[in-house]
N, C-alpha and C. Protein backbone atom coordinates (compact mmCIF):
# COMPACT_ATOMS: atom_id res chain seq x y z
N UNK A 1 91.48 286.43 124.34
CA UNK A 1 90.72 285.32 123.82
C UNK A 1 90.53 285.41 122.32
N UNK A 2 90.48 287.03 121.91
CA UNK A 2 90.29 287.23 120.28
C UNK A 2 91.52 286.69 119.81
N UNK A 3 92.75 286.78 120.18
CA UNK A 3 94.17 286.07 119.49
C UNK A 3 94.03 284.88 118.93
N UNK A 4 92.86 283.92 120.02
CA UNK A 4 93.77 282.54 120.13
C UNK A 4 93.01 282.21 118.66
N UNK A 5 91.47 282.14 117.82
CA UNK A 5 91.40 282.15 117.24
C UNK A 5 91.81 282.52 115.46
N UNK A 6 92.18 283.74 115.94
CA UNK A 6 92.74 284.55 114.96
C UNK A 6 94.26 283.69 114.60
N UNK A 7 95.18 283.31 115.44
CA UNK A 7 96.07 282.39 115.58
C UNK A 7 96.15 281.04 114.67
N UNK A 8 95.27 280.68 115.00
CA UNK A 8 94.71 279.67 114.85
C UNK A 8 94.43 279.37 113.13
N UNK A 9 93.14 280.17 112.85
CA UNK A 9 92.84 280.85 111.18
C UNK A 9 94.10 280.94 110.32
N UNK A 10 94.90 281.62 111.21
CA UNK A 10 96.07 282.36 110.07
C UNK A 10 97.03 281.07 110.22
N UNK A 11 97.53 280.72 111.00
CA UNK A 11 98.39 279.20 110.56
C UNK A 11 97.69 278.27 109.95
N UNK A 12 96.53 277.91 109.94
CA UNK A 12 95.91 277.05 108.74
C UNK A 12 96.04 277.61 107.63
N UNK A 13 96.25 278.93 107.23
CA UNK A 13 95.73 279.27 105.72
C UNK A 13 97.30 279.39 105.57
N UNK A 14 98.04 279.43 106.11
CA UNK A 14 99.58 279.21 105.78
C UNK A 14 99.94 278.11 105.25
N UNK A 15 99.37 276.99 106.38
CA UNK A 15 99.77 275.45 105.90
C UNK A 15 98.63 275.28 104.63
N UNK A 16 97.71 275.68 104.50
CA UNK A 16 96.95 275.65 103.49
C UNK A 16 98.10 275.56 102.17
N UNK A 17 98.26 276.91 102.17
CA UNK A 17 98.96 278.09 100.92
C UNK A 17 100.09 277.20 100.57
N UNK A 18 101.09 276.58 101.76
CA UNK A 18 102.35 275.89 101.70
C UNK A 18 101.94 274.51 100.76
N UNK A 19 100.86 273.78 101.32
CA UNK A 19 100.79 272.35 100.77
C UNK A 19 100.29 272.81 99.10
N UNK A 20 99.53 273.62 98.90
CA UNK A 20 98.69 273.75 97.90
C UNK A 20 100.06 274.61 96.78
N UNK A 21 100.78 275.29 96.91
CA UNK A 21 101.74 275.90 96.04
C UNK A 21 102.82 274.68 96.28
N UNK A 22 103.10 274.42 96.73
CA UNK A 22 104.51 273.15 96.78
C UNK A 22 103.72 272.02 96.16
N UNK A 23 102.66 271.77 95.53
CA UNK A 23 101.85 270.67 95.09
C UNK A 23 101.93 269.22 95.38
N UNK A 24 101.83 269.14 96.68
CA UNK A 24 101.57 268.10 97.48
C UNK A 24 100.79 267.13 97.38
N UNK A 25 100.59 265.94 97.35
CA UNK A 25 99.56 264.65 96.33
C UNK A 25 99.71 263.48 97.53
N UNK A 26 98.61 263.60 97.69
CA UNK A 26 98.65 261.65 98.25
C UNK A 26 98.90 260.54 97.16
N UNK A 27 99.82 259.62 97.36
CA UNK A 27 100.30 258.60 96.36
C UNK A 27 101.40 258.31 95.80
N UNK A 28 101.82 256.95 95.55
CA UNK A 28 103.25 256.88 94.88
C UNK A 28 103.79 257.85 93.60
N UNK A 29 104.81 257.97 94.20
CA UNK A 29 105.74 258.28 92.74
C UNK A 29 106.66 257.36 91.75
N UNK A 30 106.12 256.32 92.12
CA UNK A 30 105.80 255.00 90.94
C UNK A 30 105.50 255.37 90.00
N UNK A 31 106.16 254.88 88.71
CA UNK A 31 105.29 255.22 87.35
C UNK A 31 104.14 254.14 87.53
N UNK A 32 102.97 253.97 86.88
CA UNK A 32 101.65 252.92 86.81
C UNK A 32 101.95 252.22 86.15
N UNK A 33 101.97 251.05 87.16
CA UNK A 33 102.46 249.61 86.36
C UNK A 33 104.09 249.21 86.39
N UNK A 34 104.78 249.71 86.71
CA UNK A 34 106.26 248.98 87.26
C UNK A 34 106.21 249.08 88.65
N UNK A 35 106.82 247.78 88.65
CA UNK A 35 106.27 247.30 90.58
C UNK A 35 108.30 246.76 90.69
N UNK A 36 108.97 246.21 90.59
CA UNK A 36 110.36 245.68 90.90
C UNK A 36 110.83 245.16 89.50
N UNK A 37 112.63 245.05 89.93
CA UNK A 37 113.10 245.25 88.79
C UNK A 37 113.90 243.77 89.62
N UNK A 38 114.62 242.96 88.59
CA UNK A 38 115.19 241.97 89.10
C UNK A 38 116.11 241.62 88.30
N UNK A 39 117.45 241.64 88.62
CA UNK A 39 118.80 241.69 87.21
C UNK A 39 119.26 240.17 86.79
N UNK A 40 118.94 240.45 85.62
CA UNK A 40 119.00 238.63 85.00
C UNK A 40 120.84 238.58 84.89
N UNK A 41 120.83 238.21 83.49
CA UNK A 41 121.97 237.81 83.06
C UNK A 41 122.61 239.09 82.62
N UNK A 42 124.08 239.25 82.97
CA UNK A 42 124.57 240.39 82.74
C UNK A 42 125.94 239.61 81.70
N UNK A 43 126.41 240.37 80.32
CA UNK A 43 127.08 239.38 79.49
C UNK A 43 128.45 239.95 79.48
N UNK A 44 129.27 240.02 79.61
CA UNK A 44 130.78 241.06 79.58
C UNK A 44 131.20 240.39 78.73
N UNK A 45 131.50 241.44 77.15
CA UNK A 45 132.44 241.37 75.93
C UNK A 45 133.10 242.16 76.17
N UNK A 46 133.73 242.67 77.23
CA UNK A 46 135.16 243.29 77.34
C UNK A 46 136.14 242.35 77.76
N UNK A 47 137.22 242.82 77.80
CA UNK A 47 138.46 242.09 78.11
C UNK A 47 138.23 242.22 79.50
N UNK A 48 137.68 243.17 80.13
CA UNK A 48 138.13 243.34 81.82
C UNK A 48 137.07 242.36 82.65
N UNK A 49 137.34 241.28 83.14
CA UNK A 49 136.84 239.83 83.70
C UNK A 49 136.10 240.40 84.57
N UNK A 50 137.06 241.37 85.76
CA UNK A 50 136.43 242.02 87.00
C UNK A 50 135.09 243.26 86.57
N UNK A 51 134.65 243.22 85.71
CA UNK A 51 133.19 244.41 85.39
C UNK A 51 132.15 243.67 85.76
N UNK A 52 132.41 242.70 85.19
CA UNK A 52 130.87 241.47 85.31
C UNK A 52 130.54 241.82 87.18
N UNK A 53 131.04 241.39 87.46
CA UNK A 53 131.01 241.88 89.27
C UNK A 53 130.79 243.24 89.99
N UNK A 54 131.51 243.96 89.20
CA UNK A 54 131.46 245.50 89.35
C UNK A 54 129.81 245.74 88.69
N UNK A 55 129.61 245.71 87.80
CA UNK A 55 128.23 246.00 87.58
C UNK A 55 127.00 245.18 87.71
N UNK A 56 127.24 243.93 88.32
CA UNK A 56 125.86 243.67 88.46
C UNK A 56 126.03 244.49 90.10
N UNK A 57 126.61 244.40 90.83
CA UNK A 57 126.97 245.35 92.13
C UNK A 57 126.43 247.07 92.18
N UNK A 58 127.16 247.56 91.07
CA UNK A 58 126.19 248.46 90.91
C UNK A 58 124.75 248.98 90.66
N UNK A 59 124.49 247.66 89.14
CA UNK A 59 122.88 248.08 89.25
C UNK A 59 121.33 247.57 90.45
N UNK A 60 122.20 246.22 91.14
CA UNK A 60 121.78 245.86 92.23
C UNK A 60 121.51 247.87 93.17
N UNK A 61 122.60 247.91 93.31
CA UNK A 61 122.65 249.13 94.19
C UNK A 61 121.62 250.43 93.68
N UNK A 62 121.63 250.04 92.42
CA UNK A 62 120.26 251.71 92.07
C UNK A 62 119.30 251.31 92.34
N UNK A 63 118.92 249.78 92.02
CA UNK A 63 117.65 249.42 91.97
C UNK A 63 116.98 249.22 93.67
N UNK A 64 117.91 249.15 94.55
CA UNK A 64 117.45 248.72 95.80
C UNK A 64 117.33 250.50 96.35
N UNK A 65 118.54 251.66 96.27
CA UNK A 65 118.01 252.83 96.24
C UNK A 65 117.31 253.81 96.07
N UNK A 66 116.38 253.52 94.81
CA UNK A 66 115.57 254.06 93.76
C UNK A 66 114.09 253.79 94.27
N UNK A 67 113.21 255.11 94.69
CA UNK A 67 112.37 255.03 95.32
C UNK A 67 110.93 254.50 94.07
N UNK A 68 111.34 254.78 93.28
CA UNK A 68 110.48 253.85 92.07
C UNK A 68 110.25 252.41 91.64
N UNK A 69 110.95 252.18 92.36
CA UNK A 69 111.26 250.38 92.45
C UNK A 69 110.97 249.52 94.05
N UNK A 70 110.57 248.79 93.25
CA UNK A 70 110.23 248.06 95.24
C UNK A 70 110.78 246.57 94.63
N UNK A 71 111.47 246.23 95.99
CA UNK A 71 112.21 244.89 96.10
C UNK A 71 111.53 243.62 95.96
N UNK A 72 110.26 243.97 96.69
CA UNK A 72 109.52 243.09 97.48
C UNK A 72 108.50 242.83 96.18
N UNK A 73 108.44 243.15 95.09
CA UNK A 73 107.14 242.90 94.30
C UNK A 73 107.82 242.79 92.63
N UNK A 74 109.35 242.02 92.31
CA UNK A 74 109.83 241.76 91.39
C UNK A 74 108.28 241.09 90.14
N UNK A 75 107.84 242.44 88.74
CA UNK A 75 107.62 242.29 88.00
C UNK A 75 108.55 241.81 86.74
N UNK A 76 109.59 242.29 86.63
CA UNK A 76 110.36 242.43 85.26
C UNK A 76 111.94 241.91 85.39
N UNK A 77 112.56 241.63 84.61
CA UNK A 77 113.88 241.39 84.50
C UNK A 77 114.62 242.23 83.53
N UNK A 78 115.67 242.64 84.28
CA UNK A 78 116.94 242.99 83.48
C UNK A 78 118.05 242.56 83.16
N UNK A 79 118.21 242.50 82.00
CA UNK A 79 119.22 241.63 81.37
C UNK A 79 120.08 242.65 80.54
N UNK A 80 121.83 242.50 80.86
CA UNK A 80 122.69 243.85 80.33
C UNK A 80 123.58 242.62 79.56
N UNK A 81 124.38 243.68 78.27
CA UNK A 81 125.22 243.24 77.93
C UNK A 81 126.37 244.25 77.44
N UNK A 82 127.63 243.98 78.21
CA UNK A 82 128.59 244.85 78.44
C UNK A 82 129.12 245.25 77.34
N UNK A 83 129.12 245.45 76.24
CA UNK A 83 129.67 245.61 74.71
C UNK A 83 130.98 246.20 74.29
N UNK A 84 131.65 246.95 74.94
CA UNK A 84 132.61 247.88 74.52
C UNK A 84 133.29 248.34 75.71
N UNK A 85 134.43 249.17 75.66
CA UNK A 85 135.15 249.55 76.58
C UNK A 85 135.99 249.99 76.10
N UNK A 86 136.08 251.53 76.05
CA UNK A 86 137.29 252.23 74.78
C UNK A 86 137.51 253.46 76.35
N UNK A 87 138.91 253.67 75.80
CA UNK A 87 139.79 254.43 76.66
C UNK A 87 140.00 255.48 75.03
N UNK A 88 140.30 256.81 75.56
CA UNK A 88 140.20 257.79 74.57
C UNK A 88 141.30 258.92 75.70
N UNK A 89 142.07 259.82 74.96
CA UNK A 89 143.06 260.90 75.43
C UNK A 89 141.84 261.90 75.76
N UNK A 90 141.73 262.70 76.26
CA UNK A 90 141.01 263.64 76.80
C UNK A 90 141.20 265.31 76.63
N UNK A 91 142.76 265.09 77.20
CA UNK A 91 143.87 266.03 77.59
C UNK A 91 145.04 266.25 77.55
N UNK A 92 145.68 267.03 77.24
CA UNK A 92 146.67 267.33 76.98
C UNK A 92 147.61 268.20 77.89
N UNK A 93 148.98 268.22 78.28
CA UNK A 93 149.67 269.15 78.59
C UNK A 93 151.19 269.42 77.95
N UNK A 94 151.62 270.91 77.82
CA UNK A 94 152.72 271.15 76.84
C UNK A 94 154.01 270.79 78.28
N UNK A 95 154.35 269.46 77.97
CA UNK A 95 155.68 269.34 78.72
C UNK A 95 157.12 270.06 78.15
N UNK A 96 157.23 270.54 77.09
CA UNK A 96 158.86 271.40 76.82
C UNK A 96 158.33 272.72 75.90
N UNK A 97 158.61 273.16 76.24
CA UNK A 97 158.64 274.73 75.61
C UNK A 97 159.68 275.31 74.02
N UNK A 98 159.00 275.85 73.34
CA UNK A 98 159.31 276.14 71.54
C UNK A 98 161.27 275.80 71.81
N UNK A 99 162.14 276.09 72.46
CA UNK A 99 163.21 276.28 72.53
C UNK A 99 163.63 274.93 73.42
N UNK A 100 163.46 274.16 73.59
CA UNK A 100 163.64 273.03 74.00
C UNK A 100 163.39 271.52 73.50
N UNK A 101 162.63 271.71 72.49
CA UNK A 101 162.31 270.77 71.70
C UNK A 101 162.49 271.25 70.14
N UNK A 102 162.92 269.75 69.59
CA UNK A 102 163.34 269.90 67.83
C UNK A 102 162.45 269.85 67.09
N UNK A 103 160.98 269.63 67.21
CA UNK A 103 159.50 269.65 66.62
C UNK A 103 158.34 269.41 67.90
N UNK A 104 157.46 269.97 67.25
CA UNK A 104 155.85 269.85 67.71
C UNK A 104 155.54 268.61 68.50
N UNK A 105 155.87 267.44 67.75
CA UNK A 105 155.17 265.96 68.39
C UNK A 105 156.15 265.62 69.73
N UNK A 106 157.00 266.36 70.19
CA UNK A 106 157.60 265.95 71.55
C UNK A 106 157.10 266.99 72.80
N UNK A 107 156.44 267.67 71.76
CA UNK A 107 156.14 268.95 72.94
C UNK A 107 155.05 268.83 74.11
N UNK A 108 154.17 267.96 73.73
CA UNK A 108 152.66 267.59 74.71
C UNK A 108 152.52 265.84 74.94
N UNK A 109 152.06 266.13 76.15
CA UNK A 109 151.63 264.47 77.12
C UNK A 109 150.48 264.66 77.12
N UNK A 110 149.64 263.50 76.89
CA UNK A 110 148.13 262.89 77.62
C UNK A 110 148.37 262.96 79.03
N UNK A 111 147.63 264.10 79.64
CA UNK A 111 147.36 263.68 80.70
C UNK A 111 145.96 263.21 81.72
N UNK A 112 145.24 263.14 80.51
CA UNK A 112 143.77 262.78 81.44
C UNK A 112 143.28 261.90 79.99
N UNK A 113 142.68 260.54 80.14
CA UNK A 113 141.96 259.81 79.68
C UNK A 113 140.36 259.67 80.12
N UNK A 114 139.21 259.34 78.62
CA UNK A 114 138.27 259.13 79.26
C UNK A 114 138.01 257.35 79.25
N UNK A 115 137.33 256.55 79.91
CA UNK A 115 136.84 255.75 79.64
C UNK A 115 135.65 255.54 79.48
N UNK A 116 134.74 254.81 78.53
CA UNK A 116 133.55 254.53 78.09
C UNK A 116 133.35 253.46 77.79
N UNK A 117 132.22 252.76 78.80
CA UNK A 117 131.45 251.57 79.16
C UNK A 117 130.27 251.44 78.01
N UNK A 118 129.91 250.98 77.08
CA UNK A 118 129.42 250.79 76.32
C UNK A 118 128.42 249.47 76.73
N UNK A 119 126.99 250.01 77.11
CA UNK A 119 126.43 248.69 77.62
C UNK A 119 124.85 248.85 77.43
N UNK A 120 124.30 247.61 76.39
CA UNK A 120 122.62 247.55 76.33
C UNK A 120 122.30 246.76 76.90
N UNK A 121 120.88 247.17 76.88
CA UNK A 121 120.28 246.76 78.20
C UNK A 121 118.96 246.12 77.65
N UNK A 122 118.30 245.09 77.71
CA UNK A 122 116.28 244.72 77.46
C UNK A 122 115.90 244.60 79.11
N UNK A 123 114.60 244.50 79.20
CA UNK A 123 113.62 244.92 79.88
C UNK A 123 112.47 243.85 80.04
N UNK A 124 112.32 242.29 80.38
CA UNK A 124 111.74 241.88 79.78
C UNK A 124 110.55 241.55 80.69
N UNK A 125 109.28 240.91 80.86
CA UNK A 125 108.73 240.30 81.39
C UNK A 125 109.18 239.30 82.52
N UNK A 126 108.90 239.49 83.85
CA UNK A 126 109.69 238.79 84.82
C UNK A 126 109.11 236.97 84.53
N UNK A 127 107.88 237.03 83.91
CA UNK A 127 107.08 235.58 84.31
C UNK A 127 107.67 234.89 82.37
N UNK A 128 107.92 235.71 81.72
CA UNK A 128 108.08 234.94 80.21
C UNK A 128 109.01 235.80 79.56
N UNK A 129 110.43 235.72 80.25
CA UNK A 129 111.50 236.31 80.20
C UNK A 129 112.39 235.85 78.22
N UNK A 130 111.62 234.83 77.42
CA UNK A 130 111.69 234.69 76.60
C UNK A 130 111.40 235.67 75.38
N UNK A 131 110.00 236.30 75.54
CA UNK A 131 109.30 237.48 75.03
C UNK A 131 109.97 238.41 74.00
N UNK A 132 108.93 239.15 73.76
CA UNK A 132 109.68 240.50 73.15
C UNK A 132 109.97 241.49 74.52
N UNK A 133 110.93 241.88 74.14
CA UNK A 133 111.76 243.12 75.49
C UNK A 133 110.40 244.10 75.30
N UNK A 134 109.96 244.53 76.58
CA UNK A 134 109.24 245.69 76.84
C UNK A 134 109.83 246.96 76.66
N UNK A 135 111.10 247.25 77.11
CA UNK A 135 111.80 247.96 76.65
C UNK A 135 113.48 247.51 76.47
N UNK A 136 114.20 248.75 75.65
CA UNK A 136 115.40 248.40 74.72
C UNK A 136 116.21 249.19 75.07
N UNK A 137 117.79 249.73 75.11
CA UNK A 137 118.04 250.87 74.65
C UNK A 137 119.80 250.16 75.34
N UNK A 138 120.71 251.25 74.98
CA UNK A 138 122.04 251.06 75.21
C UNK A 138 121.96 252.68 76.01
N UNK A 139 123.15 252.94 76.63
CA UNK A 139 123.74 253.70 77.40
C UNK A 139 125.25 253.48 77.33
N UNK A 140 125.89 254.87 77.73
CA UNK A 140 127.55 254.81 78.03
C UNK A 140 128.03 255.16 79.29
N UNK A 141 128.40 254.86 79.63
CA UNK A 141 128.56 255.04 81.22
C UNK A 141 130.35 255.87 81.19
N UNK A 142 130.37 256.66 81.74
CA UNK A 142 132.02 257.51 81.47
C UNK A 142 132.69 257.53 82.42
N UNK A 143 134.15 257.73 83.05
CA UNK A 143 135.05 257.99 83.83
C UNK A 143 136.20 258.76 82.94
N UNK A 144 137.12 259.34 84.28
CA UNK A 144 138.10 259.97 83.87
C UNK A 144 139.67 259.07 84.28
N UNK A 145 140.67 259.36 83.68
CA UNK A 145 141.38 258.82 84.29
C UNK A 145 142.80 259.79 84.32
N UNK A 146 143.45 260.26 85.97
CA UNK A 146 144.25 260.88 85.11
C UNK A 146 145.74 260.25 85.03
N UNK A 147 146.75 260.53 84.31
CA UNK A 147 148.10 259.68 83.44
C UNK A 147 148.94 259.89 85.38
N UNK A 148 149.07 258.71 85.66
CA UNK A 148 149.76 258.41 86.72
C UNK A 148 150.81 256.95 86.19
N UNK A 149 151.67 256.87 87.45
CA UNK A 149 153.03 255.92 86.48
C UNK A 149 152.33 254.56 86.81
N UNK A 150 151.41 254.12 87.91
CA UNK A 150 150.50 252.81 88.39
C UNK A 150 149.37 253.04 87.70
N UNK A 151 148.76 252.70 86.36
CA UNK A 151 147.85 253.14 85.60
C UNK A 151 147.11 251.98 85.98
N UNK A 152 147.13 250.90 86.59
CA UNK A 152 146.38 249.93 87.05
C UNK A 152 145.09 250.34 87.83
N UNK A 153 145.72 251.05 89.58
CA UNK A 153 144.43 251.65 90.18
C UNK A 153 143.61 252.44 89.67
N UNK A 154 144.31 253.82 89.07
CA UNK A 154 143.20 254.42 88.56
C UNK A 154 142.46 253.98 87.47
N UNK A 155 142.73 252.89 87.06
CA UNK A 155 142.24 252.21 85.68
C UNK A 155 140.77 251.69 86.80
N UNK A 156 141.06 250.99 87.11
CA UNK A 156 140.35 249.65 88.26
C UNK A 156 139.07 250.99 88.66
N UNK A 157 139.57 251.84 89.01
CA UNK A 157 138.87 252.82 90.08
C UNK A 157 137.62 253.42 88.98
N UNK A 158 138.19 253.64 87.12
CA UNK A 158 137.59 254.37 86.53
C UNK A 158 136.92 253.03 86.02
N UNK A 159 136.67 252.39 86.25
CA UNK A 159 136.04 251.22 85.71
C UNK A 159 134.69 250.50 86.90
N UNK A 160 134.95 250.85 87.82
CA UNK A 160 134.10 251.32 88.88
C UNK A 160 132.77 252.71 87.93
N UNK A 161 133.59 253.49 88.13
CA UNK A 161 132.99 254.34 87.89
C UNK A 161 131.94 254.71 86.38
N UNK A 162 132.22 253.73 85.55
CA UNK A 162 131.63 253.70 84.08
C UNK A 162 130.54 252.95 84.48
N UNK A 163 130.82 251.91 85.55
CA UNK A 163 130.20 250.51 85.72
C UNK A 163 128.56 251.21 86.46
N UNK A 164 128.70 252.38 87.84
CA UNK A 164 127.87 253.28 88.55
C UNK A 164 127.37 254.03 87.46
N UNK A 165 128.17 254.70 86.41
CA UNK A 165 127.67 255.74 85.70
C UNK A 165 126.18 254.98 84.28
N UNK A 166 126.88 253.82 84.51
CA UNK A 166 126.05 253.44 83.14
C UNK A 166 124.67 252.55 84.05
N UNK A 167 124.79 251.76 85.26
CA UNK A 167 124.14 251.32 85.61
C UNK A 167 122.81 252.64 86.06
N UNK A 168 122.85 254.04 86.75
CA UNK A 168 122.46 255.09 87.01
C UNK A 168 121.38 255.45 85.75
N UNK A 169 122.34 255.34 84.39
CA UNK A 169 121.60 255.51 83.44
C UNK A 169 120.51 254.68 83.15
N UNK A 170 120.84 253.29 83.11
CA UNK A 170 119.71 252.32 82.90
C UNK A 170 118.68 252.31 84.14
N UNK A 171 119.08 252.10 85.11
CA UNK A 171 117.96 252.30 86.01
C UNK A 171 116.47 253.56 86.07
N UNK A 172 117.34 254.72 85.70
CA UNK A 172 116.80 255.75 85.77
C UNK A 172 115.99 255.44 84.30
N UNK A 173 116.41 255.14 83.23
CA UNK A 173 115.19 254.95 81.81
C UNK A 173 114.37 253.92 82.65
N UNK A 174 114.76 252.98 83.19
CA UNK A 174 113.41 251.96 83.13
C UNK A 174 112.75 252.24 84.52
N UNK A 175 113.05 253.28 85.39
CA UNK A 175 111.55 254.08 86.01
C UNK A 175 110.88 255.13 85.08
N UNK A 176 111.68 255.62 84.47
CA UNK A 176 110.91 256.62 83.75
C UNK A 176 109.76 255.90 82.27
N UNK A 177 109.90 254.89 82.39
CA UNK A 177 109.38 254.04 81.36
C UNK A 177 108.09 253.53 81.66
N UNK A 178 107.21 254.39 81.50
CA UNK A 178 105.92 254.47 82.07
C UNK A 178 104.96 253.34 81.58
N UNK A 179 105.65 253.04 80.38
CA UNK A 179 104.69 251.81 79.90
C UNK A 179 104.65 250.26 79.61
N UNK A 180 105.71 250.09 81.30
CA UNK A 180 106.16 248.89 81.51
C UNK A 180 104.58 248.53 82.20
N UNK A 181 104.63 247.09 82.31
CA UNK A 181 102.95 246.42 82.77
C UNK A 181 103.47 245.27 83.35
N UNK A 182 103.23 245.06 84.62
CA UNK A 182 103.50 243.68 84.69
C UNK A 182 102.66 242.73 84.68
């Protein structure tokens, strides 16, 4: 009969010890004062037609994932504008060896490209979307690409991927942006 108590004592002060060192809190992990995010006009100054689609797709997708954001209680609007889109060599590999080639500049291939999505973003008031932006900022969103003879897919695929990488970024500043108000 002395166990069952004793039992008893010592698994409470366990679950005690557990909640109280793992710092456990009743309440959102909402920043105070951003309630939903809602994606306005998204502007594509790149040449590539298909991004406009690709990224409002993506930032749709953080914002409905993102436990800081709620669907159901759209305060604010986001409004992107796609700015840039530069492809850059990355990498290199030595395709012919000192005795096989007549100089230096035949000796190495690109074989990995990066791409970079160049895209700002405002923040504005969902009810007077005219306003001054609550918040501002640009982001780059990156992919890799590597030198294949159909440079189309992996192009398409890394353009995906700038589109996730940069949308990730913006989402993530405007939860962390504690001094949005709606």
């Amino acid at each position: 009969m002395k166990k069952h108590p004793l039992q008893v004592l010592a698994l409470a002060a366990v679950c005690g010890l557990m909640l109280t060192a793992c710092q456990y809190h009743w309440g959102s992990a909402r920043p105070e004062g951003l309630y939903g995010l809602d994606v306005g006009a998204v502007t594509n100054l790149t040449q590539e037609g298909a991004l406009t689609a690709a990224f409002r797709k993506s930032v749709q997708e953080q914002i409905s994932t993102d436990p800081g954001l709620n669907g159901n209680l759209i305060t604010h609007q986001l409004n992107v504008e796609l700015e840039n889109l530069d492809q850059k060599n990355i990498a290199r590999a030595e395709l012919r060896d000192r005795n096989s080639r007549n100089d230096d500049s035949t000796a190495y291939q690109t074989v990995l490209y990066r791409l970079e999505l160049r895209a700002r973003y405002t923040v504005c008031g969902r009810q007077n979307t005219s306003a001054k932006p609550v918040l501002a900022g640009t982001v780059i969103g990156r992919a890799d690409i590597p030198r294949m003879h159909d440079m189309n897919v992996p192009f398409q695929a890394a353009c995906q991927q700038a589109a996730d990488d940069a949308a990730r970024q913006i989402v993530a500043a405007v939860v962390e942006a504690a001094g949005l108000k709606p």
